[in-house]
Protein backbone atom coordinates (compact mmCIF):
# COMPACT_ATOMS: atom_id res chain seq x y z
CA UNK A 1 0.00 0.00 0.00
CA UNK A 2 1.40 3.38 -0.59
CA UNK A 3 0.51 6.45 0.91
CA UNK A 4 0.58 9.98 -0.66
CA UNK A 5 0.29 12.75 1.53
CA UNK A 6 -1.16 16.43 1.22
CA UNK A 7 0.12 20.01 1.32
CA UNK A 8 2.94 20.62 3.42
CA UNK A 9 3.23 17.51 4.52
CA UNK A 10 5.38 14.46 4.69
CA UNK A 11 3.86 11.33 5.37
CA UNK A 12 4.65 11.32 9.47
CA UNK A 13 1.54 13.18 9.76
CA UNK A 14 -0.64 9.82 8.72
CA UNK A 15 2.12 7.28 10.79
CA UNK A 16 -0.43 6.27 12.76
CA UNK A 17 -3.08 5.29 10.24
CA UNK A 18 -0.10 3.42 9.05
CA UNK A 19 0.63 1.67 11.90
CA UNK A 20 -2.74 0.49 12.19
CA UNK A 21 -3.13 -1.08 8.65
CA UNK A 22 -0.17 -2.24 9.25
CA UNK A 23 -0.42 -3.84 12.39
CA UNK A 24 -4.30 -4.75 12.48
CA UNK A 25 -4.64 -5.50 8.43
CA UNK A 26 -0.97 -6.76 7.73
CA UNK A 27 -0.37 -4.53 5.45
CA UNK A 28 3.18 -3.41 3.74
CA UNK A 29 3.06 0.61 3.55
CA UNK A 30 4.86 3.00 1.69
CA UNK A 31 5.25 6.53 2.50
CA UNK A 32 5.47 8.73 -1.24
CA UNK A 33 7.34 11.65 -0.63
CA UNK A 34 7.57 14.51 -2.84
CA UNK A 35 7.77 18.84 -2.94
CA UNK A 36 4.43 19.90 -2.72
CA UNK A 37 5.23 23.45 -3.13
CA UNK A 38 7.85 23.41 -5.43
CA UNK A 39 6.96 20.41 -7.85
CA UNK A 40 4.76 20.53 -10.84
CA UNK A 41 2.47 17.86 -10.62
CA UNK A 42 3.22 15.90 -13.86
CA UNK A 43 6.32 15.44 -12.53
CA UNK A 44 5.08 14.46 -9.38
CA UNK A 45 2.84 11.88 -11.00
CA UNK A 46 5.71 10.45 -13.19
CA UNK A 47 7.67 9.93 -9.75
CA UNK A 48 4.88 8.38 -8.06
CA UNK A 49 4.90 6.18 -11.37
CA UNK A 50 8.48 5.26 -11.31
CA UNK A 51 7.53 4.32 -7.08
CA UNK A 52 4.47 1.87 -7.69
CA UNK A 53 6.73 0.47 -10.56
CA UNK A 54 9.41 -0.84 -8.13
CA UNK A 55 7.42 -2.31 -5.55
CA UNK A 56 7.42 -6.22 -5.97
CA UNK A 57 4.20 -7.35 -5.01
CA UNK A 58 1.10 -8.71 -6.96
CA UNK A 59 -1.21 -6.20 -5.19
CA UNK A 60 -1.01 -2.16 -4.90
CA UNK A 61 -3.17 0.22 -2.76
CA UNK A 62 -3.13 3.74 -3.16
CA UNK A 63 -4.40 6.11 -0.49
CA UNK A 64 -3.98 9.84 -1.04
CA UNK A 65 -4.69 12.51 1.74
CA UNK A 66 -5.69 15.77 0.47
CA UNK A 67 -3.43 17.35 -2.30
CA UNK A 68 -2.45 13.32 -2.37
CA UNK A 69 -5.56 12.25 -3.84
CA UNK A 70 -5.19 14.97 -6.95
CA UNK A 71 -1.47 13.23 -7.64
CA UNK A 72 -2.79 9.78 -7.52
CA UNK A 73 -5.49 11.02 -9.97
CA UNK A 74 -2.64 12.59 -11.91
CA UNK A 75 -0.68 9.84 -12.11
CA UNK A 76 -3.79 7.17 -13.13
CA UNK A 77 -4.36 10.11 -15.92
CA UNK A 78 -1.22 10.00 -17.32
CA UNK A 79 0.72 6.76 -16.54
CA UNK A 80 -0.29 2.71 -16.55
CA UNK A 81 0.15 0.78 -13.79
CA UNK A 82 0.47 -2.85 -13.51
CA UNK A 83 -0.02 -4.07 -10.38
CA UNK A 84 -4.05 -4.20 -9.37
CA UNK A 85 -5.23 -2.39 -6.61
CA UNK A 86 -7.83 -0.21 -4.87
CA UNK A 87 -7.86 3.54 -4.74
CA UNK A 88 -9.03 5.28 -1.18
CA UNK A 89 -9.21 9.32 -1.18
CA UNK A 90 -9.24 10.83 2.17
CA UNK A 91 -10.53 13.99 2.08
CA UNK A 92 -9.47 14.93 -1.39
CA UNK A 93 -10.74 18.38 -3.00
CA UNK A 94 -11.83 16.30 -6.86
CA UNK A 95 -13.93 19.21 -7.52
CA UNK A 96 -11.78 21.79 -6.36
CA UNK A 97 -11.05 23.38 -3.43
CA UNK A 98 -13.07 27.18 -2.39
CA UNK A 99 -10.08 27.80 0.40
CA UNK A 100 -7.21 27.42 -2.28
CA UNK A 101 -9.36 29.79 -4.19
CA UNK A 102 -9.15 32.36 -1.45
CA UNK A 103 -5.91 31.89 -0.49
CA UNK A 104 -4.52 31.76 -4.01
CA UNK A 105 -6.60 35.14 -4.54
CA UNK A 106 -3.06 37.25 -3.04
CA UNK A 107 0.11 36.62 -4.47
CA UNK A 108 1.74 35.15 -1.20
CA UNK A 109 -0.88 32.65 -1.03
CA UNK A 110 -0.26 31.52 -4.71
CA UNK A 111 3.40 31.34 -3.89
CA UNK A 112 2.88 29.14 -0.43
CA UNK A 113 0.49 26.82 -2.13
CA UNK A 114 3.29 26.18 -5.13
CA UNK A 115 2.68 24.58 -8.35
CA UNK A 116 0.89 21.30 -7.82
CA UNK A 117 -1.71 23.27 -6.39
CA UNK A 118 -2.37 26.22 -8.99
CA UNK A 119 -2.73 23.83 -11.26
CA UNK A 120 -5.79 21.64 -9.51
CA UNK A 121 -7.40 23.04 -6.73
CA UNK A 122 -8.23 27.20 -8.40
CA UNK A 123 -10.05 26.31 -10.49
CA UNK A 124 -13.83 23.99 -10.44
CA UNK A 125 -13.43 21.04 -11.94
CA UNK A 126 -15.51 18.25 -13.10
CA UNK A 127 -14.36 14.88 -13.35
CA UNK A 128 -15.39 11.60 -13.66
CA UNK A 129 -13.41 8.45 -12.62
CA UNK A 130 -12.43 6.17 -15.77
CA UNK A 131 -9.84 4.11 -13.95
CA UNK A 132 -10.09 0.23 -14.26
CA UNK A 133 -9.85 0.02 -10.24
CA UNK A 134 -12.12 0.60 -7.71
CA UNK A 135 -12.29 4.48 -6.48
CA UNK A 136 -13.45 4.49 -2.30
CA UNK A 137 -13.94 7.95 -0.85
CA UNK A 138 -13.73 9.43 2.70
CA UNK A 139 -14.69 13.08 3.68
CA UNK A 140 -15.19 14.52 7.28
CA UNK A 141 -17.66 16.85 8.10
CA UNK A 142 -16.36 18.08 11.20
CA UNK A 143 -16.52 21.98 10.77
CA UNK A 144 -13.09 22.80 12.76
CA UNK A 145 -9.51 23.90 10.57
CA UNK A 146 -7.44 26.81 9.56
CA UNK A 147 -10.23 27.02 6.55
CA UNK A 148 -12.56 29.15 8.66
CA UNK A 149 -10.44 31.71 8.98
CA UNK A 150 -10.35 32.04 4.94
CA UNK A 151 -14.45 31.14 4.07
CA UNK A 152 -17.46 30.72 5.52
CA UNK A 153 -18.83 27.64 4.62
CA UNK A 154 -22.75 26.55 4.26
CA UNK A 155 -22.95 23.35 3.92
CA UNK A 156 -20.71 20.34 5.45
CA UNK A 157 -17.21 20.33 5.45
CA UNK A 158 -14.43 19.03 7.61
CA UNK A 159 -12.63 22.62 8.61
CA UNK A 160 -10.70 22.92 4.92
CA UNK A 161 -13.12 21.02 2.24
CA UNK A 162 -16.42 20.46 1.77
CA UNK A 163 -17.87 17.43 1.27
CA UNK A 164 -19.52 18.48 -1.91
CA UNK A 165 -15.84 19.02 -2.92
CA UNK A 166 -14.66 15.73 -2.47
CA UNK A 167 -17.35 14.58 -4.86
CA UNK A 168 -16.00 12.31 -7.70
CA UNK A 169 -18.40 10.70 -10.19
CA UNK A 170 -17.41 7.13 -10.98
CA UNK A 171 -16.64 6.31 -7.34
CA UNK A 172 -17.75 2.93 -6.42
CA UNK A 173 -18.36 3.93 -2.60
CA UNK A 174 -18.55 6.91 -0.87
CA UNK A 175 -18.26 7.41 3.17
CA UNK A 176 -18.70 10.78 5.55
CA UNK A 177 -17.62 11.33 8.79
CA UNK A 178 -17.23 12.89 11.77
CA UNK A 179 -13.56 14.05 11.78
CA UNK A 180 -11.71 16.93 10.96
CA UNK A 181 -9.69 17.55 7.67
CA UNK A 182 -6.23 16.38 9.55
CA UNK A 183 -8.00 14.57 12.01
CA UNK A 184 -9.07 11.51 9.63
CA UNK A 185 -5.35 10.67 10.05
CA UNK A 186 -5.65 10.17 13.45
CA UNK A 187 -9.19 8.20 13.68
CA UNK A 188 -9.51 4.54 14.23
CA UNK A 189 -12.55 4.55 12.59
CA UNK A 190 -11.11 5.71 9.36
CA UNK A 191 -8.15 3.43 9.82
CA UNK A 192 -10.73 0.34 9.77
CA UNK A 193 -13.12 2.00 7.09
CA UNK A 194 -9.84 2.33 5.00
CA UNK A 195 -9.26 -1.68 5.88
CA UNK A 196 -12.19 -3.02 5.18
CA UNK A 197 -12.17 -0.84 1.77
CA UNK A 198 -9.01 -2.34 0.55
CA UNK A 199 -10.15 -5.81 1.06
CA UNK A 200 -13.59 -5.91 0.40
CA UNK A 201 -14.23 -2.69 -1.79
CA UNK A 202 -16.94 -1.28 0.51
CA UNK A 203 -17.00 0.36 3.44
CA UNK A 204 -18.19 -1.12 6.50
CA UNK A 205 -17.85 -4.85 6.50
């Protein structure tokens, strides 16, 4: 399984959501790492690629926090990949994202949010999952996050998306709740959600 992590992250934000699937679900995980700010994301998605590609195994999850979610969709865009798998977005702006907006409104907010993020999350988009692998998706609609201070939101979000944002036709299963944009990380109840997605491709068994 390989995780891709968000904006100004690095993966040790989601090591315990790790150690869980690891631990309670066996699995092998795999941290991506890559410049959020300073990357453009094709190239992010062609290093992601060139990742999955050396992994030896006959099976490959992908699980992409955030920003994460918009390079694994990137990279399933652009690039093949051989190994099957499941696909779980955690709280993953598909639609766009009304607090990049906002922040990417002022020039120092365009240059802390970097590339990989002008080019996905200012604008609305509308996409629909084509991928031959099943799509799982988890938003949180806890209302608490550094996104309040940017927008007032009116309908359910988890402090720095809404769920309408996370939205992703094509998706074979999607899941809300209660947890906070970073906080997902942290839940066991998303760790098992995330579990039982990977192995059975639904939530919930």
């Amino acid at each position: 399984m390989v995780y891709v992590h968000g904006l100004w992250m690095h993966g040790l934000e989601a090591a315990l959501l790790l150690r869980r699937l690891k631990f309670e679900r066996g699995y092998r995980c795999y941290v991506f790492h890559y410049g959020s700010v300073r990357e453009p994301l094709a190239c992010v998605a062609t290093a992601l690629r060139q990742m999955v590609a050396r992994i030896e195994a006959q099976q490959v999850h992908l699980i992409g926090h955030s920003l994460g979610g918009l390079v694994i969709l990137r990279f399933l865009q652009r690039h093949t990949m051989s190994q099957p798998g499941r696909v779980l977005l955690l709280g993953t702006p598909s639609a766009g994202s009304r607090v990049a907006r906002r922040l990417g409104s002022v020039a120092i907010g365009r240059r802390m949010m970097g590339h990989a993020v002008g080019e996905e999350l200012l604008v609305d988009r509308t996409r629909r999952w084509e991928a031959e692998r099943e799509l799982g998706i988890i938003a949180g609609t806890v209302p608490v996050g550094l996104g309040h201070l940017l927008l007032t939101f009116r309908e359910d979000n988890d402090g720095t998306i809404a769920v309408s944002e996370t939205e992703l036709a094509g998706a074979k299963c999607r899941l809300c709740l209660s947890v906070t944009h970073s906080g997902m990380l942290l839940s066991a109840r998303v760790a098992r959600e995330a579990g039982s997605f990977l192995e059975h491709g639904r939530f919930g068994a």
